[in-house]
Protein backbone atom coordinates (compact mmCIF):
# COMPACT_ATOMS: atom_id res chain seq x y z
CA UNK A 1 -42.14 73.90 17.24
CA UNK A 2 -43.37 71.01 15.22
CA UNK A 3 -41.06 68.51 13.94
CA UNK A 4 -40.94 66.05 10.94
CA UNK A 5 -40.99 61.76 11.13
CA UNK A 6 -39.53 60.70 8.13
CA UNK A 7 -39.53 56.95 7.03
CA UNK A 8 -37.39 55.52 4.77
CA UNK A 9 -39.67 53.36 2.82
CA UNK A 10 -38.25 52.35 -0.57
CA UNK A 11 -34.54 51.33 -1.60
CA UNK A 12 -32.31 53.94 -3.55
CA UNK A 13 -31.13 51.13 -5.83
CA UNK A 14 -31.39 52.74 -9.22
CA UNK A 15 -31.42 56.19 -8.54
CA UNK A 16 -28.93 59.05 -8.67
CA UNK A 17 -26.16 59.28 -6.05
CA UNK A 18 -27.83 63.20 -5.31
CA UNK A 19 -30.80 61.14 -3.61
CA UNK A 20 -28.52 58.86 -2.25
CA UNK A 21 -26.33 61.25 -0.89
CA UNK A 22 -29.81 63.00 0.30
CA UNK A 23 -30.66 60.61 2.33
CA UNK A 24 -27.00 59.80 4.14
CA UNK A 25 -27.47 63.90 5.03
CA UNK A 26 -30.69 63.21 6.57
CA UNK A 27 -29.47 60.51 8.78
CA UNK A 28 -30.59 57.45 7.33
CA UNK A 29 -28.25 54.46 7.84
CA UNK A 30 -31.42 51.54 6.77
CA UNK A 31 -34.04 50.71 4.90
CA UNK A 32 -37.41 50.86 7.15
CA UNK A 33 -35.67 53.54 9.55
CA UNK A 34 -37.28 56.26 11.02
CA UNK A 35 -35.84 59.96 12.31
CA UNK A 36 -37.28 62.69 13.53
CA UNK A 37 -36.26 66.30 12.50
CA UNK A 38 -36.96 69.28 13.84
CA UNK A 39 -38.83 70.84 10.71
CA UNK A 40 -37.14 73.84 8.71
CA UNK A 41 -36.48 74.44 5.44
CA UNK A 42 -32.91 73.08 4.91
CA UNK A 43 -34.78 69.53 6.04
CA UNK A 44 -37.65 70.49 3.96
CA UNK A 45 -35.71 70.53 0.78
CA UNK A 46 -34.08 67.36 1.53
CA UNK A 47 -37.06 65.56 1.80
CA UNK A 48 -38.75 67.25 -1.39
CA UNK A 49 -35.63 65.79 -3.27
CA UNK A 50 -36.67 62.37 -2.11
CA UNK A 51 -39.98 62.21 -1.40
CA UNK A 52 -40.77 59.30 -3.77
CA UNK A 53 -38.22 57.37 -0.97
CA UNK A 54 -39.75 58.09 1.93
CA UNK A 55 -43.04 58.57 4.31
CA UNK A 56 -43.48 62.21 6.01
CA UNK A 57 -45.37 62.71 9.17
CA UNK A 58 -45.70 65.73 10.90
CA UNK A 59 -46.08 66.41 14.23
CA UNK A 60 -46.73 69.09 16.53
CA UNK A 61 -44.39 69.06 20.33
CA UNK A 62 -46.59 70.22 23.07
């Protein structure tokens, strides 16, 4: 199963409380953090609501 690293790379300040509240659901407690989600497409939406906030990787578990 491949998962998702997603980076928090830019500051919510200024934008609606949806993204902010987006980005509490994914996990993210800091600016600069990083997670790792297992990738489906409940996570998937999530990060298409905030993608100009943060850096997606994806990676494949062997």
């Amino acid at each position: 199963m491949s998962k998702l690293r997603i980076t928090w790379r830019k500051s919510s300040i200024g934008y609606s409380n949806d993204q902010k509240k987006t980005l509490r659901a994914l996990g993210f407690k800091h600016l600069k953090q990083t997670l790792v989600h297992e990738d489906s497409p409940s996570i998937r939406g999530m990060v298409e609501k905030v993608k100009h906030l943060v850096l997606v990787e994806e990676s494949k578990e062997e």
